[in-house]
PDB file of N, CA and C in Angstrom:
ATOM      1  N   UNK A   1     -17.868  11.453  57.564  1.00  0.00           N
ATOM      2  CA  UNK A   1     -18.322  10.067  57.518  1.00  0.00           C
ATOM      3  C   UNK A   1     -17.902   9.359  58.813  1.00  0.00           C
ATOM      4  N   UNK A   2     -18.996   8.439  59.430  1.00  0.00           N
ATOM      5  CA  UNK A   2     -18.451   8.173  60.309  1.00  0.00           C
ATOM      6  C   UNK A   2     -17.547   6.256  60.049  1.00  0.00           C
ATOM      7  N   UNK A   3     -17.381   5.968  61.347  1.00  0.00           N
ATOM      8  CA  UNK A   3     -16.237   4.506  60.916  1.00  0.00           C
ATOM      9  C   UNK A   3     -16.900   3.298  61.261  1.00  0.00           C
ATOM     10  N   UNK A   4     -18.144   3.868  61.494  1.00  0.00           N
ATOM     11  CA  UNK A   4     -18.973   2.337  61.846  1.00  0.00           C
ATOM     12  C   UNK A   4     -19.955   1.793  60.847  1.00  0.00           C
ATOM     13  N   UNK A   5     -20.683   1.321  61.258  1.00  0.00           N
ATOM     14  CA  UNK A   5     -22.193   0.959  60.518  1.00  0.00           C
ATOM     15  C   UNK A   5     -22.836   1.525  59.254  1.00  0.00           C
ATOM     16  N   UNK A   6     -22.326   2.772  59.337  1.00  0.00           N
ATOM     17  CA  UNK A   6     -22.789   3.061  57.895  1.00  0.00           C
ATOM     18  C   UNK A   6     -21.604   3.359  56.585  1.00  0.00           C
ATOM     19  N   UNK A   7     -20.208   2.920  57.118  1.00  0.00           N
ATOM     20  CA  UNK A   7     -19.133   2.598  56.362  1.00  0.00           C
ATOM     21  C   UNK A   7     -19.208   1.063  55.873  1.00  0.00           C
ATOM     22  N   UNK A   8     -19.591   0.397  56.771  1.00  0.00           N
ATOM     23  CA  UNK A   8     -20.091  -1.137  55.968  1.00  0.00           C
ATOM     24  C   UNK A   8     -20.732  -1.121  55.296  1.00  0.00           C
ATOM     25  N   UNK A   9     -21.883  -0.425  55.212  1.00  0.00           N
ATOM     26  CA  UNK A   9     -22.469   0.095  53.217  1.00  0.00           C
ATOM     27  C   UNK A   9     -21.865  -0.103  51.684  1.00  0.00           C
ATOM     28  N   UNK A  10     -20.620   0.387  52.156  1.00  0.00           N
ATOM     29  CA  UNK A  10     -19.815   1.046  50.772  1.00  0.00           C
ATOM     30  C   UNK A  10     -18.811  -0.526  50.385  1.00  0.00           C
ATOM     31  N   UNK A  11     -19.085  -1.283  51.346  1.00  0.00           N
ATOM     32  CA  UNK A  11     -18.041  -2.295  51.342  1.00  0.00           C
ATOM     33  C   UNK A  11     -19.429  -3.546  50.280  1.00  0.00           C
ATOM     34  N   UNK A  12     -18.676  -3.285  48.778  1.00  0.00           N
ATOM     35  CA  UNK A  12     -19.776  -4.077  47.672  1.00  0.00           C
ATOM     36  C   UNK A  12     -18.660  -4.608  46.839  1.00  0.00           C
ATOM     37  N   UNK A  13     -17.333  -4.468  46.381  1.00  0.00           N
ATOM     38  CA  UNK A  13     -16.505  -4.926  46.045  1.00  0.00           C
ATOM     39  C   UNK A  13     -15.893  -5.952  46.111  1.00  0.00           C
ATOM     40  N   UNK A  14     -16.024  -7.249  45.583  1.00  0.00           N
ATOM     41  CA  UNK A  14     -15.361  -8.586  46.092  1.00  0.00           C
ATOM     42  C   UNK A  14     -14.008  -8.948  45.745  1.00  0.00           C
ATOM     43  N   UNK A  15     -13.360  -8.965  46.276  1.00  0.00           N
ATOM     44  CA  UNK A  15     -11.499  -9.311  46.116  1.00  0.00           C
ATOM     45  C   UNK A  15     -11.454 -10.795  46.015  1.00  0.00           C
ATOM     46  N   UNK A  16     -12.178 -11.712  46.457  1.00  0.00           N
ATOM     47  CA  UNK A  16     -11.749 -12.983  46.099  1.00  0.00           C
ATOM     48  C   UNK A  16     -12.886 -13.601  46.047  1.00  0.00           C
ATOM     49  N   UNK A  17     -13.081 -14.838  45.080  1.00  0.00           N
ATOM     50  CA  UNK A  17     -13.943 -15.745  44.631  1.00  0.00           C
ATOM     51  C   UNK A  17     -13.895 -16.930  44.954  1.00  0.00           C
ATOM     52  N   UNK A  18     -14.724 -17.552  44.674  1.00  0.00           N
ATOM     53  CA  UNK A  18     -14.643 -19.570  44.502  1.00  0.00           C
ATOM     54  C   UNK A  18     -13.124 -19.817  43.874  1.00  0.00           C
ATOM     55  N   UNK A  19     -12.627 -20.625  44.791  1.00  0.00           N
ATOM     56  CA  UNK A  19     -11.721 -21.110  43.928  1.00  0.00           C
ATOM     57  C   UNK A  19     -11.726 -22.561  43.386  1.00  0.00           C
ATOM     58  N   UNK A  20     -11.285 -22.505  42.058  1.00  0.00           N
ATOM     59  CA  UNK A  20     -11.670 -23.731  41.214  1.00  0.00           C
ATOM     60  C   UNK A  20     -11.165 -25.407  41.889  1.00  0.00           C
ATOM     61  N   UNK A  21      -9.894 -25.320  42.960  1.00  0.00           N
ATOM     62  CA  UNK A  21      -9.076 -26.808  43.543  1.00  0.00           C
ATOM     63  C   UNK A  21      -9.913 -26.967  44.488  1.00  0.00           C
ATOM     64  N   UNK A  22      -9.781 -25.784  45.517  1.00  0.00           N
ATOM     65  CA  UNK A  22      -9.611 -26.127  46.950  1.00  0.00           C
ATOM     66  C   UNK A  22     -11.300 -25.815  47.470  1.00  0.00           C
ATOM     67  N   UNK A  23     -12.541 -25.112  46.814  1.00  0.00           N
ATOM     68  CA  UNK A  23     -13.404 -24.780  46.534  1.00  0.00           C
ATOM     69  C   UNK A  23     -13.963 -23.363  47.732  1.00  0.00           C
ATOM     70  N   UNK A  24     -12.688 -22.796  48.790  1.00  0.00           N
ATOM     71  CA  UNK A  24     -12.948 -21.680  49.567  1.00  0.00           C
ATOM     72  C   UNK A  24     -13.123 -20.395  48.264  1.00  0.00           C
ATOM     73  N   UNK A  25     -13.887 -19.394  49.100  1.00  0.00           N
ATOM     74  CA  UNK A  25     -13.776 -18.042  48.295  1.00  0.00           C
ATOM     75  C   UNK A  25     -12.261 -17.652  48.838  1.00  0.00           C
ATOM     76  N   UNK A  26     -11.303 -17.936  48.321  1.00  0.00           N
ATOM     77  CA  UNK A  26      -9.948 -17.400  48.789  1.00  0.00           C
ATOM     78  C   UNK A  26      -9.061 -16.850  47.361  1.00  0.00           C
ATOM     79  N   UNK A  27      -9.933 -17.088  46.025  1.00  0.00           N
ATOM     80  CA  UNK A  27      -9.103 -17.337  45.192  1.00  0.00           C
ATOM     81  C   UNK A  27      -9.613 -15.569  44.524  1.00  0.00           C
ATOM     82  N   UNK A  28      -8.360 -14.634  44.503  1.00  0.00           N
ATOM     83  CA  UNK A  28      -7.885 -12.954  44.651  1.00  0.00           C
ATOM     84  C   UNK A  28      -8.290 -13.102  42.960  1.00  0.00           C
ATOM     85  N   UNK A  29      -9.191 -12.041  42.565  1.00  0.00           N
ATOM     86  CA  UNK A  29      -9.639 -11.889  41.347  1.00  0.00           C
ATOM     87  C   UNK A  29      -8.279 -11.232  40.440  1.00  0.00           C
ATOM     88  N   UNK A  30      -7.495 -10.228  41.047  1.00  0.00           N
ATOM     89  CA  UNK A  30      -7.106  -9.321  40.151  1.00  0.00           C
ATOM     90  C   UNK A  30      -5.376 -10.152  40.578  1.00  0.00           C
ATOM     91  N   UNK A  31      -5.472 -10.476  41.223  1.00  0.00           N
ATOM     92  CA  UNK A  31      -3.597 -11.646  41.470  1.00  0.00           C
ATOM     93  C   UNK A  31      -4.167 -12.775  41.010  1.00  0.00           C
ATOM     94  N   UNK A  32      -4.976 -13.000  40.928  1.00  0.00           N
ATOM     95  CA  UNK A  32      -5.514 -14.871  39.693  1.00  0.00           C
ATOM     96  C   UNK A  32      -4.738 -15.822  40.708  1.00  0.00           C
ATOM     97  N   UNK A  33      -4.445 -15.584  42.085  1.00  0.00           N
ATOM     98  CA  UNK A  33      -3.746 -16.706  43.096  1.00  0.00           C
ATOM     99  C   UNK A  33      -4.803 -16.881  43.986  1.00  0.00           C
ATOM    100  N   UNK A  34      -4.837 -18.191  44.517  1.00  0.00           N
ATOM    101  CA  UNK A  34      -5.904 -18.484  45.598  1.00  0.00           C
ATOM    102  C   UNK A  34      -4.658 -17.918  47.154  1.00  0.00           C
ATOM    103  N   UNK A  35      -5.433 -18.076  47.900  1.00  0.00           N
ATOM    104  CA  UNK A  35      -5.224 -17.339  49.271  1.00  0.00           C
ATOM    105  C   UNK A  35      -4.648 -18.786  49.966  1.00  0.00           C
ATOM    106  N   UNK A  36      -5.600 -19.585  49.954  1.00  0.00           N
ATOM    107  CA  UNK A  36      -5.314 -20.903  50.840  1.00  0.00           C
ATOM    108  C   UNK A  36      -4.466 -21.761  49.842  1.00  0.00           C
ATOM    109  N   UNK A  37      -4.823 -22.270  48.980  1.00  0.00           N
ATOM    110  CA  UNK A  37      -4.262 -23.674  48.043  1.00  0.00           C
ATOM    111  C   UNK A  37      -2.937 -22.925  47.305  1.00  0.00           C
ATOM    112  N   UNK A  38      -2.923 -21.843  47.104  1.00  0.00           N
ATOM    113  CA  UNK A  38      -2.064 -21.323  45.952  1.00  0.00           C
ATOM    114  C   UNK A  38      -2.479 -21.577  44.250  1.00  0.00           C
ATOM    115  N   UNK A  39      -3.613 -22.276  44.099  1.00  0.00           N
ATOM    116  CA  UNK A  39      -3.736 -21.995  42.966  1.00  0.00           C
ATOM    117  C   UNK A  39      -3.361 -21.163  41.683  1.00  0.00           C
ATOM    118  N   UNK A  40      -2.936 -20.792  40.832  1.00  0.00           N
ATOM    119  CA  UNK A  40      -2.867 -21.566  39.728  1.00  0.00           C
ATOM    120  C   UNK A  40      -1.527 -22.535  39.863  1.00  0.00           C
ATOM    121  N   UNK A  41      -0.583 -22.200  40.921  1.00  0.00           N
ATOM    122  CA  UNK A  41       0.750 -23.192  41.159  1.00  0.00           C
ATOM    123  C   UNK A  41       0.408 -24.681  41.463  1.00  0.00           C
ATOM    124  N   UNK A  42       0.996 -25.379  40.766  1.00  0.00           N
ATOM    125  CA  UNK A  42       1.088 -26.545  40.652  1.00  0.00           C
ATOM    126  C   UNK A  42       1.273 -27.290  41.924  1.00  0.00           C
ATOM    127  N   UNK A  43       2.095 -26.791  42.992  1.00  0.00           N
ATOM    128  CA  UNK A  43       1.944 -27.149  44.278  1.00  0.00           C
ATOM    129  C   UNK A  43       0.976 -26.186  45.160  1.00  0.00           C
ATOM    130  N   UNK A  44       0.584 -27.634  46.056  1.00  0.00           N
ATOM    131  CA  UNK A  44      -0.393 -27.064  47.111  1.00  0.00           C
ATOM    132  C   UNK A  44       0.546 -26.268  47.570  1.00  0.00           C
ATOM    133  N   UNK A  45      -0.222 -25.036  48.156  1.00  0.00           N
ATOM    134  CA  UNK A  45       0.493 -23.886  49.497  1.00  0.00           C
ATOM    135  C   UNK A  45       0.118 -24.672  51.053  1.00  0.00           C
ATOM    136  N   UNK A  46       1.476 -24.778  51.383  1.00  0.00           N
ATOM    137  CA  UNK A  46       1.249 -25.149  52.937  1.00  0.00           C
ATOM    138  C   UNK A  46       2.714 -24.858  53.673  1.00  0.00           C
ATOM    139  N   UNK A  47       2.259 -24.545  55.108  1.00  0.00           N
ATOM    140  CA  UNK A  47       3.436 -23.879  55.581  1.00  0.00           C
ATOM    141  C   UNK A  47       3.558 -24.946  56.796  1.00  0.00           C
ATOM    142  N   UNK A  48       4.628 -24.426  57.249  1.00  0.00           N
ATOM    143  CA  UNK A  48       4.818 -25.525  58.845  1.00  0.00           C
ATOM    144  C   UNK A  48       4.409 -24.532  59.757  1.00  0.00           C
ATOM    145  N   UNK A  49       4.182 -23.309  59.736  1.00  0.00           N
ATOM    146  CA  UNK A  49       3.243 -22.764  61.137  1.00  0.00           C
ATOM    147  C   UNK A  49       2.117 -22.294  60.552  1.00  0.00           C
ATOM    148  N   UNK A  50       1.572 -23.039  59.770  1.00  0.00           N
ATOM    149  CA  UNK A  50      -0.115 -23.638  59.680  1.00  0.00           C
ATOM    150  C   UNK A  50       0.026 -25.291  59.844  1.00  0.00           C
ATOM    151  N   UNK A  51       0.156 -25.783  61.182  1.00  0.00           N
ATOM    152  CA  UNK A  51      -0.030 -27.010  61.576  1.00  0.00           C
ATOM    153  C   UNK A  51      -1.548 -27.218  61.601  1.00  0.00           C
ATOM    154  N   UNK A  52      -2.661 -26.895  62.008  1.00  0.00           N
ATOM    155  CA  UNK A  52      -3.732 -26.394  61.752  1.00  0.00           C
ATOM    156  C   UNK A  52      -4.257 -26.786  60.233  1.00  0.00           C
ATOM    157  N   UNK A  53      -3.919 -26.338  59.463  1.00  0.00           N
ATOM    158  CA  UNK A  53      -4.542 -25.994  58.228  1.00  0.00           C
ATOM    159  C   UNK A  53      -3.742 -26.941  57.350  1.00  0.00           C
ATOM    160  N   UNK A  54      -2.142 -27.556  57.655  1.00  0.00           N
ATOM    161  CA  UNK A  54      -2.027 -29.050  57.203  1.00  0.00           C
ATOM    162  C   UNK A  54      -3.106 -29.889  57.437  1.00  0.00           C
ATOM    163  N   UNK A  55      -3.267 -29.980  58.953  1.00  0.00           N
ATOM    164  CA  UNK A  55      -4.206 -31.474  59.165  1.00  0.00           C
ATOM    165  C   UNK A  55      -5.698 -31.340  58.543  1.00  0.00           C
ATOM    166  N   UNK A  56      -6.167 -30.195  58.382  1.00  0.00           N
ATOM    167  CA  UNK A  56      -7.343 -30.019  57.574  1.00  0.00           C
ATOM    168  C   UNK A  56      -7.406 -30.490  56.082  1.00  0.00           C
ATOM    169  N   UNK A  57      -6.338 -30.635  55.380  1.00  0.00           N
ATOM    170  CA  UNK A  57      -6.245 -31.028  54.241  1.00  0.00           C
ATOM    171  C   UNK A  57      -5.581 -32.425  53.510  1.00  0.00           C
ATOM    172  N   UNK A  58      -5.157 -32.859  54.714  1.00  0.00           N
ATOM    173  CA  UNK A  58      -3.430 -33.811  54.849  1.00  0.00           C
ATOM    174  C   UNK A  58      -4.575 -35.509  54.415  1.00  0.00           C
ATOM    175  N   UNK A  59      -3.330 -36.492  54.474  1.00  0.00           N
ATOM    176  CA  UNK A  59      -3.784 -37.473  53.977  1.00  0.00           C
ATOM    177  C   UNK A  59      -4.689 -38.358  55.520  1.00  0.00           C
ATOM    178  N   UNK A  60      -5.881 -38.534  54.904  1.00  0.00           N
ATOM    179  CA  UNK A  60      -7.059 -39.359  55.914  1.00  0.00           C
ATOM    180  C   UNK A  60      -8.286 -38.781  56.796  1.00  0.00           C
ATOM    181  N   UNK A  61      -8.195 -37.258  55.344  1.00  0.00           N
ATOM    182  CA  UNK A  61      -9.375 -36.164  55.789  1.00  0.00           C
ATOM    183  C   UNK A  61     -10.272 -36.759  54.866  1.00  0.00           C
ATOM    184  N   UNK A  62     -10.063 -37.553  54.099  1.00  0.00           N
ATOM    185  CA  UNK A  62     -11.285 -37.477  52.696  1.00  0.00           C
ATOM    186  C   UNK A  62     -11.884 -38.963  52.699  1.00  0.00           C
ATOM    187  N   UNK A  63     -12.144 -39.256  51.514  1.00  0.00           N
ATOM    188  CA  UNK A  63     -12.589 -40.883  51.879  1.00  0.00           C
ATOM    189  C   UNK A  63     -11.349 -41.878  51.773  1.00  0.00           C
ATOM    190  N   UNK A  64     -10.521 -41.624  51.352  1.00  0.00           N
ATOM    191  CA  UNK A  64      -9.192 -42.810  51.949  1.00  0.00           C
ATOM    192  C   UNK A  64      -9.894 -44.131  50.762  1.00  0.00           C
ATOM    193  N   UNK A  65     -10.413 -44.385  49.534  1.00  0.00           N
ATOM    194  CA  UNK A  65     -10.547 -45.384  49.328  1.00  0.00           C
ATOM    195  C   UNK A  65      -9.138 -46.484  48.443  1.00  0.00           C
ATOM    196  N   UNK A  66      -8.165 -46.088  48.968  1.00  0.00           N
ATOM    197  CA  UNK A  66      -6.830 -46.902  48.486  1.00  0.00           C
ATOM    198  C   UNK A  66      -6.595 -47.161  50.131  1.00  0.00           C
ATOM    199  N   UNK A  67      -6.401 -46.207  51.002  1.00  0.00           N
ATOM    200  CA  UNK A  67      -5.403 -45.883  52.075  1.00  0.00           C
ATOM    201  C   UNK A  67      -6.164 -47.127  53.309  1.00  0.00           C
ATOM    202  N   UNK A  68      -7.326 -46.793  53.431  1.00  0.00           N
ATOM    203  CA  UNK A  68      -8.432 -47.421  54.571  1.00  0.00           C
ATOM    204  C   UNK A  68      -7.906 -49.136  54.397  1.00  0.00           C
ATOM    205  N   UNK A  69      -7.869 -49.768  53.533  1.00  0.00           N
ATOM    206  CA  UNK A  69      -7.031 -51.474  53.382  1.00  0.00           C
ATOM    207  C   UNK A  69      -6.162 -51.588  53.626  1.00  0.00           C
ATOM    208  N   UNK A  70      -5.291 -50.226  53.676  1.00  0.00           N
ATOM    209  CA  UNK A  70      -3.604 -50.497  53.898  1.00  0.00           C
ATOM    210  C   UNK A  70      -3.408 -51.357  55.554  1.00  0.00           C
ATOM    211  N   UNK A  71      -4.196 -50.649  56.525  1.00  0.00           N
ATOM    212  CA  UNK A  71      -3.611 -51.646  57.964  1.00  0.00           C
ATOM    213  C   UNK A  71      -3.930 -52.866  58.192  1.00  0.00           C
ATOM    214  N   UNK A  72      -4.925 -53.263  57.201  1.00  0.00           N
ATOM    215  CA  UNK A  72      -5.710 -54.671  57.306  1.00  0.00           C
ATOM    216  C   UNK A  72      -4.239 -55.524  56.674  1.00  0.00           C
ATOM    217  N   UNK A  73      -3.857 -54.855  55.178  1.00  0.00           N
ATOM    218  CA  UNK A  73      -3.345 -55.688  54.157  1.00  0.00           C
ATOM    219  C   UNK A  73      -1.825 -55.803  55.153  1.00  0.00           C
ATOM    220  N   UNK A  74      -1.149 -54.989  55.509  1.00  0.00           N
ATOM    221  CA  UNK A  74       0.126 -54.454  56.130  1.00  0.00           C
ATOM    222  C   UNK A  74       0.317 -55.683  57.464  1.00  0.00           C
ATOM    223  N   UNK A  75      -0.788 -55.740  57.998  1.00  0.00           N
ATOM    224  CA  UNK A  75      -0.789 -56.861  59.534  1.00  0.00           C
ATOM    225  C   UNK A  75      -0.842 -58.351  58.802  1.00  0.00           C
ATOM    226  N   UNK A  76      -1.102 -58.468  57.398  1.00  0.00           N
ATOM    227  CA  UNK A  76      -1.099 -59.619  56.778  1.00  0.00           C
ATOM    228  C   UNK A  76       0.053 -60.459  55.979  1.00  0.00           C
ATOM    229  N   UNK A  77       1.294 -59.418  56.173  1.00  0.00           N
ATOM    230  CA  UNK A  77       2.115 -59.444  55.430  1.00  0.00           C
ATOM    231  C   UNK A  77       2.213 -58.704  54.005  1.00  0.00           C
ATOM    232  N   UNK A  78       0.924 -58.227  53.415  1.00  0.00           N
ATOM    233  CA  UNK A  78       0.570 -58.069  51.745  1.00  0.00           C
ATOM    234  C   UNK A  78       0.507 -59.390  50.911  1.00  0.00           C
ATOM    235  N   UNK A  79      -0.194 -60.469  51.645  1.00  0.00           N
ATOM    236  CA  UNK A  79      -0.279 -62.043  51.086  1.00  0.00           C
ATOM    237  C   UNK A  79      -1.616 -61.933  50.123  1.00  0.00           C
ATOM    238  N   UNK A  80      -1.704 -62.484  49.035  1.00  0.00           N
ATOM    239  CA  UNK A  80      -2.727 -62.167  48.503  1.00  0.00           C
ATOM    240  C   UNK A  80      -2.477 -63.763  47.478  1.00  0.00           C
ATOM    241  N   UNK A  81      -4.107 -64.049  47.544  1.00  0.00           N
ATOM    242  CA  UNK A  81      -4.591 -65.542  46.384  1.00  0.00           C
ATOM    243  C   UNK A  81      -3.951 -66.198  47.553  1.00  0.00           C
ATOM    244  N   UNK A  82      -4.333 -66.297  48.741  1.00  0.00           N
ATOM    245  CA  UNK A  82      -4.095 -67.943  49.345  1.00  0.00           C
ATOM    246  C   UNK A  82      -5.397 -68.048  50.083  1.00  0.00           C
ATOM    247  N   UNK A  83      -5.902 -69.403  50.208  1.00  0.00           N
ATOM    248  CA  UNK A  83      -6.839 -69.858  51.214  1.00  0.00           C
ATOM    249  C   UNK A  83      -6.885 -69.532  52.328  1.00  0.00           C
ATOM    250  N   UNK A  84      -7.180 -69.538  53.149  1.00  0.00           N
ATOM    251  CA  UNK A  84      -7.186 -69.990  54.527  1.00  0.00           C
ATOM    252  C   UNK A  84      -7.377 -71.675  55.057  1.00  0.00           C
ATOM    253  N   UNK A  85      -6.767 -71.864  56.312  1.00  0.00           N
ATOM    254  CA  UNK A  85      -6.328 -74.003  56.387  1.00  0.00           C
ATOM    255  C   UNK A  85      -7.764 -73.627  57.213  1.00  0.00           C
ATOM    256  N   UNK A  86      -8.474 -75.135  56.821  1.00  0.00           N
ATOM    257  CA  UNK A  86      -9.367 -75.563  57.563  1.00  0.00           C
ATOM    258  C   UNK A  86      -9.008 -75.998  59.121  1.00  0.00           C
ATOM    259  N   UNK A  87     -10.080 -75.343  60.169  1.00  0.00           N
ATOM    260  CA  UNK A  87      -9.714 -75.633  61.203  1.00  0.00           C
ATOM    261  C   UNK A  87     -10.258 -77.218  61.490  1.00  0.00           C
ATOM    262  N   UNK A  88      -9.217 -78.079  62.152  1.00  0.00           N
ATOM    263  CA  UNK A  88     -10.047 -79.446  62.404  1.00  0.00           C
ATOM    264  C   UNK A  88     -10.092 -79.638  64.021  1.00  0.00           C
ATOM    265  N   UNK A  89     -11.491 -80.177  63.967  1.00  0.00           N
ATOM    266  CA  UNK A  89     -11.872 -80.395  65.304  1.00  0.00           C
ATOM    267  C   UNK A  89     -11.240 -81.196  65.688  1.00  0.00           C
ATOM    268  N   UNK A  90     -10.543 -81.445  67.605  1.00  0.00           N
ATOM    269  CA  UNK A  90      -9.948 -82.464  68.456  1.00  0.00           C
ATOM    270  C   UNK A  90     -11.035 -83.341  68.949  1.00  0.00           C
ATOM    271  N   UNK A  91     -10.944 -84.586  68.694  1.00  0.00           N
ATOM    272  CA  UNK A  91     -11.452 -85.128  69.476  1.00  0.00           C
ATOM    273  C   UNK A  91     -11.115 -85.805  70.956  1.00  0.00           C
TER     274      UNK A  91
END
């Protein structure tokens, strides 16, 4: 047999699937663990030399709809229910 092109034939066997969190095919059929997220563990899998593959997942990859108000509200003090003073013209 040779080691090229017609050895990629025989390769029909899938070792990992959809995974149900993180939604890559990373998740190992016969270890029931995802590759990337760590799935079924309760904590995400992430390492510090995948700096890389933190920021791909980390907080202000997704839609941010709590986070995106925070610099508006933060430069305001967090003041909330007051008016704004009418500006009056000088004459």
């Amino acid at each position: 047999m040779t080691k090229g092109t017609t050895s990629f034939g025989e390769r029909k066997n899938k070792s990992h699937t959809t995974c149900r969190r993180c939604g890559k095919v990373s998740f190992h059929i016969q270890k029931s663990t995802c590759a990337s997220c760590g799935y079924p563990s309760p904590k995400m899998r992430q390492y510090n030399w995948g700096a890389k593959a933190k920021g791909r997942r980390t907080e202000g990859t997704g839609r941010m709809r709590y986070m995106k108000h925070m610099t508006r509200k933060f430069k305001n003090g967090f003041r909330e229910g007051t008016q704004a003073k009418k500006m009056i013209k000088s004459a």
